[in-house]
PDB file of N, CA and C in Angstrom:
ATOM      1  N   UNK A   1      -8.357 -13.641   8.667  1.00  0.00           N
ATOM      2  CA  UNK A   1      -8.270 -13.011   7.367  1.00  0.00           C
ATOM      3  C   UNK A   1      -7.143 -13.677   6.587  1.00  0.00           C
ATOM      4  N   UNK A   2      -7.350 -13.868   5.164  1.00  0.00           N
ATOM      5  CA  UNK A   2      -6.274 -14.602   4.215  1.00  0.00           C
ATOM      6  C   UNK A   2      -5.247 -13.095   3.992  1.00  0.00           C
ATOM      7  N   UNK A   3      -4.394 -13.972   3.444  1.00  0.00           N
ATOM      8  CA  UNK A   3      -3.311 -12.752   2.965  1.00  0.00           C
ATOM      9  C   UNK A   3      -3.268 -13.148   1.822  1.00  0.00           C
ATOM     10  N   UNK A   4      -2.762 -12.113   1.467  1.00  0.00           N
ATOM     11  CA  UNK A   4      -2.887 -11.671  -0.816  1.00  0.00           C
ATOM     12  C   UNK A   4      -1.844 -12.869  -1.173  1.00  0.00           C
ATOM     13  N   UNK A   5      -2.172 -13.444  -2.363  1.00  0.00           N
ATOM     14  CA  UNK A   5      -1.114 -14.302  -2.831  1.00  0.00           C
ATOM     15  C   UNK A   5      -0.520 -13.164  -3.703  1.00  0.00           C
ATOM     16  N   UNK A   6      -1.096 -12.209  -4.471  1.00  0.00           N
ATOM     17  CA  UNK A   6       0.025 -11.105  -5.449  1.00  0.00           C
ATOM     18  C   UNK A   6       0.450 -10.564  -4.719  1.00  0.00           C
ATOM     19  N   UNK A   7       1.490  -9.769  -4.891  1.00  0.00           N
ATOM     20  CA  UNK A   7       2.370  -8.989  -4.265  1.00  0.00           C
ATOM     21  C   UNK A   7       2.903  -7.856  -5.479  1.00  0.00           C
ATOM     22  N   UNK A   8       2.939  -6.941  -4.934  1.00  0.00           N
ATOM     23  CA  UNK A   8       3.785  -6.099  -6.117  1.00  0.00           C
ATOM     24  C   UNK A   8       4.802  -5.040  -5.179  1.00  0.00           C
ATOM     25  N   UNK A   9       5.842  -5.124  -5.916  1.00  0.00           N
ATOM     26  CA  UNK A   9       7.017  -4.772  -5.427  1.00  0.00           C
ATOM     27  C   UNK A   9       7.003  -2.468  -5.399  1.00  0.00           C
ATOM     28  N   UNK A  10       7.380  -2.204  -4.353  1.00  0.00           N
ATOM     29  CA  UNK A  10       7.141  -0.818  -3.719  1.00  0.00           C
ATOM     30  C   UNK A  10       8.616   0.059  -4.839  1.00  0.00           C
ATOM     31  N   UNK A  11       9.550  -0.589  -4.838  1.00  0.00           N
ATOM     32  CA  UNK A  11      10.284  -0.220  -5.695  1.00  0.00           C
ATOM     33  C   UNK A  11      10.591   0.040  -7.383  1.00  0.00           C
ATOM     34  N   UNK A  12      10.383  -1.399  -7.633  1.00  0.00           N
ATOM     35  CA  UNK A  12      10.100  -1.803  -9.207  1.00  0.00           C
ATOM     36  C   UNK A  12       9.346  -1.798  -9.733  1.00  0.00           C
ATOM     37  N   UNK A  13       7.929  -1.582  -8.802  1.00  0.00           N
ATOM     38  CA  UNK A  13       6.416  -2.250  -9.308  1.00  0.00           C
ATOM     39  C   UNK A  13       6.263  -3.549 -10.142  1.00  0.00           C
ATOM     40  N   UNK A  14       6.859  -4.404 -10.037  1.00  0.00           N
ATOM     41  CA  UNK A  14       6.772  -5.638 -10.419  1.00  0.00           C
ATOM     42  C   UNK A  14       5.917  -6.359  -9.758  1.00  0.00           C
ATOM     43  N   UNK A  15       5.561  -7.227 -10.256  1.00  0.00           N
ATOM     44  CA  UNK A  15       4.103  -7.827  -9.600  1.00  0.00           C
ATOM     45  C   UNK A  15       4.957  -9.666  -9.376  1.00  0.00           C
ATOM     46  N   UNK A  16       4.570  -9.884  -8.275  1.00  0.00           N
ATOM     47  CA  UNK A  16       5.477 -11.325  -7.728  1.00  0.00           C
ATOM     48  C   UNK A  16       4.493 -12.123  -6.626  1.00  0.00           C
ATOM     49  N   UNK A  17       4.811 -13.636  -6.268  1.00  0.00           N
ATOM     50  CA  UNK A  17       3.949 -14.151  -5.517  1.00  0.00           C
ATOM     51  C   UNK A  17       4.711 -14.303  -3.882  1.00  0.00           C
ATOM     52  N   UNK A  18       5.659 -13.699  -3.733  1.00  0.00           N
ATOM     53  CA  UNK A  18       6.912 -13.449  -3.196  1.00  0.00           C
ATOM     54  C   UNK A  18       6.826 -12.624  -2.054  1.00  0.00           C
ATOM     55  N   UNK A  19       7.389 -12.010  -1.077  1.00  0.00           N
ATOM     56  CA  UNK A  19       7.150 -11.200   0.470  1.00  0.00           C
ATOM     57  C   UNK A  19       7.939 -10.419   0.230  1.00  0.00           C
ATOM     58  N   UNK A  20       9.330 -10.587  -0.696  1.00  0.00           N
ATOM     59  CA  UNK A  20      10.806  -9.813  -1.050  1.00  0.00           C
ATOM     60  C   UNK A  20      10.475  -9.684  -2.568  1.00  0.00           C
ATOM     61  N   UNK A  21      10.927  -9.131  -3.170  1.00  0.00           N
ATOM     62  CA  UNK A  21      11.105  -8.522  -4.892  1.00  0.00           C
ATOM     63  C   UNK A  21      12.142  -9.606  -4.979  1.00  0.00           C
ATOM     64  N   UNK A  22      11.842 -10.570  -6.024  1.00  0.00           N
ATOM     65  CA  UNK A  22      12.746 -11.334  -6.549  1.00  0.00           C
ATOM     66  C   UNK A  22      14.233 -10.328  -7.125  1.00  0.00           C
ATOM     67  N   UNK A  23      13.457  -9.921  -8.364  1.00  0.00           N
ATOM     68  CA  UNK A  23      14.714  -8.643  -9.567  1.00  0.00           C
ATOM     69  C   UNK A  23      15.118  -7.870  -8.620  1.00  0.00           C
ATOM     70  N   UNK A  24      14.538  -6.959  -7.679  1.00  0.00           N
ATOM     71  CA  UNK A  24      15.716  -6.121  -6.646  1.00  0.00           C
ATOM     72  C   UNK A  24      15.794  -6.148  -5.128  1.00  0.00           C
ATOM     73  N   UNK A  25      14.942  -7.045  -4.681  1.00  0.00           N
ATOM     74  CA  UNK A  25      15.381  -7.101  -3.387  1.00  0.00           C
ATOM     75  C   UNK A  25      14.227  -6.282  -2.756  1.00  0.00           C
ATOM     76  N   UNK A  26      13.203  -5.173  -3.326  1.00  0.00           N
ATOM     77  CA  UNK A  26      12.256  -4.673  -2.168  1.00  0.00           C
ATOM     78  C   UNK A  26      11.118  -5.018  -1.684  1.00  0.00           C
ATOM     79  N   UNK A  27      10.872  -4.541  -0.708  1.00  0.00           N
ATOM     80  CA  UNK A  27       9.559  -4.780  -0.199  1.00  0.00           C
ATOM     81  C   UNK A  27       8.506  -5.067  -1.151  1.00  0.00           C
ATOM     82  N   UNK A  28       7.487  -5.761  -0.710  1.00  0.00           N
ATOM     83  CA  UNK A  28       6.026  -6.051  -1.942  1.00  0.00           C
ATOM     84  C   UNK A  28       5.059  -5.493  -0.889  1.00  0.00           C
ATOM     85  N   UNK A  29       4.132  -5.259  -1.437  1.00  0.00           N
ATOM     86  CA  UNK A  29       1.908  -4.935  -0.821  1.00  0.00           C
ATOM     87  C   UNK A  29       1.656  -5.170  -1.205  1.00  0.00           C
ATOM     88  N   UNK A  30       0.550  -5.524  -0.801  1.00  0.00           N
ATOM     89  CA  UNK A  30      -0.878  -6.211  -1.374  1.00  0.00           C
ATOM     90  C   UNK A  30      -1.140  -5.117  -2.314  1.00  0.00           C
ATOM     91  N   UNK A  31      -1.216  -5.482  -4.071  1.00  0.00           N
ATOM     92  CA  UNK A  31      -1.828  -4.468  -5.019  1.00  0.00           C
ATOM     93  C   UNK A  31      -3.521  -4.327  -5.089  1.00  0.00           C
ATOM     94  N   UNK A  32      -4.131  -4.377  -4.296  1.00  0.00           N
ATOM     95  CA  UNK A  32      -5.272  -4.415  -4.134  1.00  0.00           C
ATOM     96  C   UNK A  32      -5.635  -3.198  -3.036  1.00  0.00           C
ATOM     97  N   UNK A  33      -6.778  -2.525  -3.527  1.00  0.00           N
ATOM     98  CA  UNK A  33      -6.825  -1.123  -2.158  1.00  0.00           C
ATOM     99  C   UNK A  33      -7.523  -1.982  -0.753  1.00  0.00           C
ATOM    100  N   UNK A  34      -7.347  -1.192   0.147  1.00  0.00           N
ATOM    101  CA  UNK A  34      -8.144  -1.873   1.484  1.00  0.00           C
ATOM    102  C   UNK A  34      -9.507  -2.076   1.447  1.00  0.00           C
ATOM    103  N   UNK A  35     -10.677  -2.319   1.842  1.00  0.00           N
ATOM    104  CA  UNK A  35     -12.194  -2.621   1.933  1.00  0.00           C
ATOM    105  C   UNK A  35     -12.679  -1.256   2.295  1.00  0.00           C
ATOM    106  N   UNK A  36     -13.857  -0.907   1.243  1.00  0.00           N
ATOM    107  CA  UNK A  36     -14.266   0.515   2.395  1.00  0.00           C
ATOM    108  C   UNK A  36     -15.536  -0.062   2.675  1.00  0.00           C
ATOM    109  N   UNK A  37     -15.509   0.818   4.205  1.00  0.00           N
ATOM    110  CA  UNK A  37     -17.266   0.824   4.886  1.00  0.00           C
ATOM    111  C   UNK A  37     -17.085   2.395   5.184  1.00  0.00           C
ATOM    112  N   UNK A  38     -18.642   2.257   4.883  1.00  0.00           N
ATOM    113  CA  UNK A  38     -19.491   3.469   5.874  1.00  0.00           C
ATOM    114  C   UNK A  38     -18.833   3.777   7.086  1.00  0.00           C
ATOM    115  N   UNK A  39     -18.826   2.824   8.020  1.00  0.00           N
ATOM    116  CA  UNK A  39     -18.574   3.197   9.418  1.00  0.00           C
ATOM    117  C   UNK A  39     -17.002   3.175   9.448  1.00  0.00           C
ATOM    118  N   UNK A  40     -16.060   3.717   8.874  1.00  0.00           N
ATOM    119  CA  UNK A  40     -14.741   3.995   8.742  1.00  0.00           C
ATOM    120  C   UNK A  40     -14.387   4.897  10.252  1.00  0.00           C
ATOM    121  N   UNK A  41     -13.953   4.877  11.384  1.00  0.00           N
ATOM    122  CA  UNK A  41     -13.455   5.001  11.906  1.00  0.00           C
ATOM    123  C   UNK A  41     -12.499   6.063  11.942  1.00  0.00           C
ATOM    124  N   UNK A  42     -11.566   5.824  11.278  1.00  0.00           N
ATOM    125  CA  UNK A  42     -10.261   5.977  11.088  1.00  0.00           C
ATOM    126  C   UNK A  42      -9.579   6.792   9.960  1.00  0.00           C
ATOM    127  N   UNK A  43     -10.878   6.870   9.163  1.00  0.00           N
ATOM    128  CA  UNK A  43     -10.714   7.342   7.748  1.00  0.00           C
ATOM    129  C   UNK A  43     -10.189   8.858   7.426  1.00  0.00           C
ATOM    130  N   UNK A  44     -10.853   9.647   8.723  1.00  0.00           N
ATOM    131  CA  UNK A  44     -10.620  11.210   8.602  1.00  0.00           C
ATOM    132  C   UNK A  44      -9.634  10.938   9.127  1.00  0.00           C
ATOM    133  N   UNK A  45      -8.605  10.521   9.997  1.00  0.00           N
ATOM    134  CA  UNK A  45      -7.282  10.424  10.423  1.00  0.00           C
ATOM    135  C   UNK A  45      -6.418  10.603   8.609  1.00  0.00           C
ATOM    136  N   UNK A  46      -6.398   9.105   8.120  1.00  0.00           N
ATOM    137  CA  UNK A  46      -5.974   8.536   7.092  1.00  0.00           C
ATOM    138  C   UNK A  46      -6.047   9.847   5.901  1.00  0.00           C
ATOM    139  N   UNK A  47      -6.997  10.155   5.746  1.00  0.00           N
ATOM    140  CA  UNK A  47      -7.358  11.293   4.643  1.00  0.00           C
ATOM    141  C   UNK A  47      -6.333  12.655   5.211  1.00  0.00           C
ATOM    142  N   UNK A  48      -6.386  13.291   6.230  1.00  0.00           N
ATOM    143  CA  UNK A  48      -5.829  14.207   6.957  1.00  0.00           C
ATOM    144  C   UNK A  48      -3.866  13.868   6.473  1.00  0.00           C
ATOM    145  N   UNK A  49      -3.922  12.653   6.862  1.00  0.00           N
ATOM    146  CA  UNK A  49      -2.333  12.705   6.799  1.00  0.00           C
ATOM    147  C   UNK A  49      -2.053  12.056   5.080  1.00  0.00           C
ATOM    148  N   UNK A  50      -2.890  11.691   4.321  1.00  0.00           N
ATOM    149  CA  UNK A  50      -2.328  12.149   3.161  1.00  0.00           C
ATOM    150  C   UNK A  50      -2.537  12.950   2.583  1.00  0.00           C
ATOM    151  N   UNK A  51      -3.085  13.983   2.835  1.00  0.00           N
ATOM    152  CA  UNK A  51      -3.450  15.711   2.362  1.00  0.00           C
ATOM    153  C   UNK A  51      -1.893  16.285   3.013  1.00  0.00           C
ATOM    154  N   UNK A  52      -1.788  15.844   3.885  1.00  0.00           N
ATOM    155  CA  UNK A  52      -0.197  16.276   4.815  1.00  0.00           C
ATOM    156  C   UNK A  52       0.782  16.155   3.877  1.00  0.00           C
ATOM    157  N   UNK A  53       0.828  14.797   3.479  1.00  0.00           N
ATOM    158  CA  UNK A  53       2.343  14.282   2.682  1.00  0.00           C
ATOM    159  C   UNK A  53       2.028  15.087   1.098  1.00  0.00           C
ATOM    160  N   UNK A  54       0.579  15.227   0.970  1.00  0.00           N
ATOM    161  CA  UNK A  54       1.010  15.979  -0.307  1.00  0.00           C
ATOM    162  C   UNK A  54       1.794  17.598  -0.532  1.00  0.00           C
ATOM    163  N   UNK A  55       0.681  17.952   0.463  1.00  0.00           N
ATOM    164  CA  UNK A  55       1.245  19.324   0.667  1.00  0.00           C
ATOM    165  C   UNK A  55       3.039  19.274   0.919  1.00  0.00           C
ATOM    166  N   UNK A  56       3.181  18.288   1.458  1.00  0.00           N
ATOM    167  CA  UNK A  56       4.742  18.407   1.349  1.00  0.00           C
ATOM    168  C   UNK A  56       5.912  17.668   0.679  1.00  0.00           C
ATOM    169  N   UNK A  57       4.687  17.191  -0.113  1.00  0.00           N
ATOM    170  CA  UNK A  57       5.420  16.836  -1.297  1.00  0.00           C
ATOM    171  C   UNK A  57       6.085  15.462  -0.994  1.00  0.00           C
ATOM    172  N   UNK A  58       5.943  14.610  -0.399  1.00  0.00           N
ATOM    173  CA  UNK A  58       6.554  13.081  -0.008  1.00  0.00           C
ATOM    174  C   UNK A  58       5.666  12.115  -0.255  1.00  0.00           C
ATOM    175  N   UNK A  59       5.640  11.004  -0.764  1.00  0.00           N
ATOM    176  CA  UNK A  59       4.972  10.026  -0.902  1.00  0.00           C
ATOM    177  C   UNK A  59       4.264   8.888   0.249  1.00  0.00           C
ATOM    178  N   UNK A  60       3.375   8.547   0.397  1.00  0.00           N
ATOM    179  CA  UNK A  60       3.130   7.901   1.670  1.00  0.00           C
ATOM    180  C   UNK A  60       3.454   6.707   1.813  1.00  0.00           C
TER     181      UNK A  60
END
């Protein structure tokens, strides 16, 4: 699998081609959502624990 050439920064939301935030130093992700399939696995896990963080109010 390739890895994302954009990056956007978790802090600033700045968008960079970068692994580190140039302007502050944080972390970047891939700004793109993950692939969905049908046969998701994993998905009722994933869904479950961000229904969790909302209810308590934290960001995932």
């Amino acid at each position: 699998m390739t890895e994302a050439l954009l990056h956007v920064c978790r802090t600033c939301s700045r968008y960079t081609l970068a692994e580190v935030c140039p302007s502050c130093g944080g972390p970047t992700r891939s700004p793109h959502p993950p692939r969905y399939s049908p046969e998701d696995r994993w998905g009722k896990y994933r869904r479950a624990l961000l229904a969790r963080a909302a209810l308590e109010g934290a960001a995932p």
